[in-house]
C-alpha atoms as a PDB file:
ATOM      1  CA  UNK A   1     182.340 109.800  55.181  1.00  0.00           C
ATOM      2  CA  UNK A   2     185.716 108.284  55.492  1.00  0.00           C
ATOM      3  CA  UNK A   3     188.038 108.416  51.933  1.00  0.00           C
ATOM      4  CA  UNK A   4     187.878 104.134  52.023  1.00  0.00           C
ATOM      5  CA  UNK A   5     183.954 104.720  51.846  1.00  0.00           C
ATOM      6  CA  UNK A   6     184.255 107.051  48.528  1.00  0.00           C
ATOM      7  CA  UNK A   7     186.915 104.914  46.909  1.00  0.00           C
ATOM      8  CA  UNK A   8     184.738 101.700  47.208  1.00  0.00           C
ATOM      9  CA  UNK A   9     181.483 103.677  46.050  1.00  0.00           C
ATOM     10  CA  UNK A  10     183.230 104.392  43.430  1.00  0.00           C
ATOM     11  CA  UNK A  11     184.444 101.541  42.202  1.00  0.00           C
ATOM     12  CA  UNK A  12     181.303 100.126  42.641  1.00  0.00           C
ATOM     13  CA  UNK A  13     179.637 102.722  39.707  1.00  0.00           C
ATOM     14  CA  UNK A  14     180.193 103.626  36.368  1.00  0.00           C
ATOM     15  CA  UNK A  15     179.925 107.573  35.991  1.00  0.00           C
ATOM     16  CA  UNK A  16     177.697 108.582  33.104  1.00  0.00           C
ATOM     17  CA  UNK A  17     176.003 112.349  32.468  1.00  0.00           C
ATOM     18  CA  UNK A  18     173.047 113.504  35.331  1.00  0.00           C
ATOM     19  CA  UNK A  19     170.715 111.637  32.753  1.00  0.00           C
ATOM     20  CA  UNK A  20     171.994 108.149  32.643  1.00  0.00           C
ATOM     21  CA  UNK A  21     172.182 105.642  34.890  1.00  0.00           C
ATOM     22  CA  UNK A  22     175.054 104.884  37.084  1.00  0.00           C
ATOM     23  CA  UNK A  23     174.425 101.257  37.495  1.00  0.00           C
ATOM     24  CA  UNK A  24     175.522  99.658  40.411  1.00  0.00           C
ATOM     25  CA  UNK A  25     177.953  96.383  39.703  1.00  0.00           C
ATOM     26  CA  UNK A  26     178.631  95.448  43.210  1.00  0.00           C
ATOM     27  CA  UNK A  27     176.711  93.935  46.083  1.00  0.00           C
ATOM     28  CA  UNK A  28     173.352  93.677  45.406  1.00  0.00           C
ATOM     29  CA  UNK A  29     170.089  92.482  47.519  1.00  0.00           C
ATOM     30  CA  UNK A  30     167.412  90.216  45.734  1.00  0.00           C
ATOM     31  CA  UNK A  31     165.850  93.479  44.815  1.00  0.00           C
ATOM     32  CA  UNK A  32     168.855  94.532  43.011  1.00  0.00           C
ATOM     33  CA  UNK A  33     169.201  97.252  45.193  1.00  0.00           C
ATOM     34  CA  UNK A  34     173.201  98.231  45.323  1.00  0.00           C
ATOM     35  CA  UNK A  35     174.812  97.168  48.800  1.00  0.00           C
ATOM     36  CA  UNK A  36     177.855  98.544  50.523  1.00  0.00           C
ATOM     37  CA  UNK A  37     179.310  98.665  53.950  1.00  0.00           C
ATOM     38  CA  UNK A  38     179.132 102.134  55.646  1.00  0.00           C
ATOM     39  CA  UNK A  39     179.058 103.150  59.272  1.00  0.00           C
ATOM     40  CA  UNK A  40     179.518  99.779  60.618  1.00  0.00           C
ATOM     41  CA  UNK A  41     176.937  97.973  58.597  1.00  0.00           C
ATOM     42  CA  UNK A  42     175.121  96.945  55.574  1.00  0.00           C
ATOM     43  CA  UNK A  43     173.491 100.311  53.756  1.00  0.00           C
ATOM     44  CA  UNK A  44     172.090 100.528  50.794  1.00  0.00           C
ATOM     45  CA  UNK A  45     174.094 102.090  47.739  1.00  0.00           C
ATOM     46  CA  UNK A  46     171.909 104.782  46.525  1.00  0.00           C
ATOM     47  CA  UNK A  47     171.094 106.086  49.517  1.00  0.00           C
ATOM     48  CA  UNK A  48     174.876 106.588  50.213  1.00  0.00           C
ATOM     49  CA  UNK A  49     175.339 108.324  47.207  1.00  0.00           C
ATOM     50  CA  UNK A  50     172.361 110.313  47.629  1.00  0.00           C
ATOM     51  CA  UNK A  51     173.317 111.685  51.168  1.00  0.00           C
ATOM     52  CA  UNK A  52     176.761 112.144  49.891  1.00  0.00           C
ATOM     53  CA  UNK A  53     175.667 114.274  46.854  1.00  0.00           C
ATOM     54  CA  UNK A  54     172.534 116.293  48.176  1.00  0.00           C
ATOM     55  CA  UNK A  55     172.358 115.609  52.164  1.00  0.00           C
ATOM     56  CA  UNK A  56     170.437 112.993  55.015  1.00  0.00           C
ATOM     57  CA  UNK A  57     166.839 111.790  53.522  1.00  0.00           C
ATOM     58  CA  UNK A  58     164.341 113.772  55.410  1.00  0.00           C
ATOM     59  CA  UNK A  59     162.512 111.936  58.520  1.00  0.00           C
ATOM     60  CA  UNK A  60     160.006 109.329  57.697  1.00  0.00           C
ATOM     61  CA  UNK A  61     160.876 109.751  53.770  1.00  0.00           C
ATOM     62  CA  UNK A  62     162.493 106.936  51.438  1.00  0.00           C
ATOM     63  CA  UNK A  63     163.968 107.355  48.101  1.00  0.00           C
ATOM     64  CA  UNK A  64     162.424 106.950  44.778  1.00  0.00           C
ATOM     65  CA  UNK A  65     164.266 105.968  41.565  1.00  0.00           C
ATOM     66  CA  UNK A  66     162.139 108.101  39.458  1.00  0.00           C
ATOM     67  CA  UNK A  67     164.291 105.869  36.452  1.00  0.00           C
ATOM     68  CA  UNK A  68     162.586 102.899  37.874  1.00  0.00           C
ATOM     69  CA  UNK A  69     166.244 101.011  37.744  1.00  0.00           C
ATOM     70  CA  UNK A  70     166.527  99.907  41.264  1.00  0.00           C
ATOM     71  CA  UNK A  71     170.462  99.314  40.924  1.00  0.00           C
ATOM     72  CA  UNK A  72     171.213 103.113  39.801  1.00  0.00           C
ATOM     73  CA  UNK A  73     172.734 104.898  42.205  1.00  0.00           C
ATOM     74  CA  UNK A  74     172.412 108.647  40.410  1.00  0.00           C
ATOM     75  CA  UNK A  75     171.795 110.908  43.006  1.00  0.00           C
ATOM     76  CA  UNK A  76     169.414 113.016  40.486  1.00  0.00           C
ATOM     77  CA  UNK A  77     167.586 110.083  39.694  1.00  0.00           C
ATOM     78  CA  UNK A  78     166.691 110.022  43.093  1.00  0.00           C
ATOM     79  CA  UNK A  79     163.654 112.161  44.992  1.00  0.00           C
ATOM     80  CA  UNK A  80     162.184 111.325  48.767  1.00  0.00           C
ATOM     81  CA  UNK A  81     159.144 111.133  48.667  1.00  0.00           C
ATOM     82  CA  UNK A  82     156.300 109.111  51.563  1.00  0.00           C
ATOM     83  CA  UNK A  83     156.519 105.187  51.497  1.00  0.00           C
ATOM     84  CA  UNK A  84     152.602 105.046  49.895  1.00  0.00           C
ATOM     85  CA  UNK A  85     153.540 107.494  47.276  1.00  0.00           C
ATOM     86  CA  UNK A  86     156.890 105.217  46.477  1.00  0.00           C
ATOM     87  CA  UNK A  87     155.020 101.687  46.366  1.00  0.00           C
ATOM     88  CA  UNK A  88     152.033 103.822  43.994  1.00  0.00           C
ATOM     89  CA  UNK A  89     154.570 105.022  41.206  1.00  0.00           C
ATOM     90  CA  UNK A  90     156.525 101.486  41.420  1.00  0.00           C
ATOM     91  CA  UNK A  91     154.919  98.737  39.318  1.00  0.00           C
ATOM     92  CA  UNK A  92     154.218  96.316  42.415  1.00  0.00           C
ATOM     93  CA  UNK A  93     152.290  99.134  43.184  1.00  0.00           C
ATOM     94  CA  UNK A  94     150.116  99.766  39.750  1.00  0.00           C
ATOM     95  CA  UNK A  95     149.536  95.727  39.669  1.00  0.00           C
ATOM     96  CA  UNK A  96     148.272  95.644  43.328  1.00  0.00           C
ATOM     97  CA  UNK A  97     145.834  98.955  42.267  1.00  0.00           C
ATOM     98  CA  UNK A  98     144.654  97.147  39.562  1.00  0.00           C
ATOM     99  CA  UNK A  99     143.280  94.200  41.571  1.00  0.00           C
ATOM    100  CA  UNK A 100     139.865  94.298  42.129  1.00  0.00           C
ATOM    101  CA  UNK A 101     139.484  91.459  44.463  1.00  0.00           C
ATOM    102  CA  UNK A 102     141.620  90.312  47.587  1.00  0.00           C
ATOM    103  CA  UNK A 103     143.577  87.053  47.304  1.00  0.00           C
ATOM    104  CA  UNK A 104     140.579  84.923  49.028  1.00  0.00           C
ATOM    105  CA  UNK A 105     138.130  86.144  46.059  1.00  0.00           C
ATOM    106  CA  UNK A 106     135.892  89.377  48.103  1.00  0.00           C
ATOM    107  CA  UNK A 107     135.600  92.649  46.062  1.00  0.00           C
ATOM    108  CA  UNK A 108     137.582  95.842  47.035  1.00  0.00           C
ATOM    109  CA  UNK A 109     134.821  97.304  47.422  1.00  0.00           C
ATOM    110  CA  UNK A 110     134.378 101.382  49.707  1.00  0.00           C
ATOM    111  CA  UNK A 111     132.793  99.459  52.853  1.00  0.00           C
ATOM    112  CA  UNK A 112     135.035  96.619  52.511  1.00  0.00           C
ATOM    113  CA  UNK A 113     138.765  97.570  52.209  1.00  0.00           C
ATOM    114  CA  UNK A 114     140.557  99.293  54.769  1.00  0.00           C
ATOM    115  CA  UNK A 115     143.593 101.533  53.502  1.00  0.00           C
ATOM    116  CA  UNK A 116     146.893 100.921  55.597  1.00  0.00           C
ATOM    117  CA  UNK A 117     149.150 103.912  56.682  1.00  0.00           C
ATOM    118  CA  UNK A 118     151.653 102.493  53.912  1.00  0.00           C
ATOM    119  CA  UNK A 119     148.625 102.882  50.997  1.00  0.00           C
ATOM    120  CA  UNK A 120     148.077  99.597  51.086  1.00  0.00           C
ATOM    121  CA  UNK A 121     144.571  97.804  50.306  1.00  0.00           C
ATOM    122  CA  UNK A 122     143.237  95.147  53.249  1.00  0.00           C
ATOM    123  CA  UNK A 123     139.855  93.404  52.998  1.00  0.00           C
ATOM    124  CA  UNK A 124     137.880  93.785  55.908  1.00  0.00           C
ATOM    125  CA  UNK A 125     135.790  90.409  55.443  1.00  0.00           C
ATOM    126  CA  UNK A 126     139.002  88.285  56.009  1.00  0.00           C
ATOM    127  CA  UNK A 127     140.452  90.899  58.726  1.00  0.00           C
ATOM    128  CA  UNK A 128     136.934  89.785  60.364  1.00  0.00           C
ATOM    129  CA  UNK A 129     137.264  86.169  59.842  1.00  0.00           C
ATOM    130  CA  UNK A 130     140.996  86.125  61.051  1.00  0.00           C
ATOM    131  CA  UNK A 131     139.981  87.731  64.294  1.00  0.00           C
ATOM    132  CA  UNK A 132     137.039  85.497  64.876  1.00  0.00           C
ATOM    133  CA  UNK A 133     139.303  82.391  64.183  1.00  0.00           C
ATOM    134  CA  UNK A 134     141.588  84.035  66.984  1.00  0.00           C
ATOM    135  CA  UNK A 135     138.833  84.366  69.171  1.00  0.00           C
ATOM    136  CA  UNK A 136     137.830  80.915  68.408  1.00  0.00           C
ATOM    137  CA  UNK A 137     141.043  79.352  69.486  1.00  0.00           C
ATOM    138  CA  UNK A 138     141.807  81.599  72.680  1.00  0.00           C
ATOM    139  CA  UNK A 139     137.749  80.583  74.020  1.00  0.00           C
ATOM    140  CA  UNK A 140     139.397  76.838  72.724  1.00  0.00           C
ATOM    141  CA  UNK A 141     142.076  77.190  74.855  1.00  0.00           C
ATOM    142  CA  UNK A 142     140.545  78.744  77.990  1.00  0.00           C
ATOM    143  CA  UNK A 143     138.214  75.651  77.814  1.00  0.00           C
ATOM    144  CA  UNK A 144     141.431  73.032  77.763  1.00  0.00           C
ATOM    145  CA  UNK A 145     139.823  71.801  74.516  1.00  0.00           C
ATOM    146  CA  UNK A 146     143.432  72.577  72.797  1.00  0.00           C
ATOM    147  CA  UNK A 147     146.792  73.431  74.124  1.00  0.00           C
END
């Protein structure tokens, strides 16, 4: 990490106690997620911090802000931990749990949702009816009925 890389993630940070938040007042992404330039691109803030303070996020792990304030970029607010576990302790996640039925109106029910390798919820009644509209319009096409 060069010393112009430190200086700006500094800057960008106010330094409270291992409890508080060190809110990021820089670059931010519609998320609010704290943005700064490292290694020749865009990274995000508090994963800079984080590997500067406590070492590389392990393979096929993402960061968690246990505080929930995606624009702190306290490295011991900060645990790796699987993409489905991150997206179940974040609210997006505890709203999408809560849903009972898919967008087009068909129960989550055992036999009819399919859990993704991210922990998300898919109804298998429209995954059905999307691939037989595919079908439909490939056998469409074959036939020169539509281009």
């Amino acid at each position: 990490m060069t010393a112009t890389t430190l200086e700006r993630l500094r800057r960008g940070f106010v330094q409270g106690g291992d409890d508080e938040c060190w809110l990021w007042h820089r670059a931010k992404d519609p998320f609010g997620y704290g943005r700064i330039w490292h290694d020749g691109g865009m990274r995000l803030a508090h994963r800079v911090m984080f590997e500067l303070h406590r070492g590389p996020v392990p393979e096929g792990l993402v960061l968690d802000h246990l505080c929930r304030v995606t624009s702190c970029v306290n490295p011991a607010h900060l645990e790796p931990v699987a993409h489905a576990v991150n997206v179940r302790r974040g609210n997006s996640g505890r709203a999408q749990a809560a849903r009972t039925h898919c967008p087009r109106g068909h129960e989550y029910t055992e036999d009819n949702t399919h859990i993704g390798k991210s922990g998300s919820r898919f109804c298998r009644t429209c995954d059905k009816s999307r691939s037989q509209d595919k079908n439909r319009i490939r056998n469409l096409r074959r036939r020169g009925v539509i281009k």
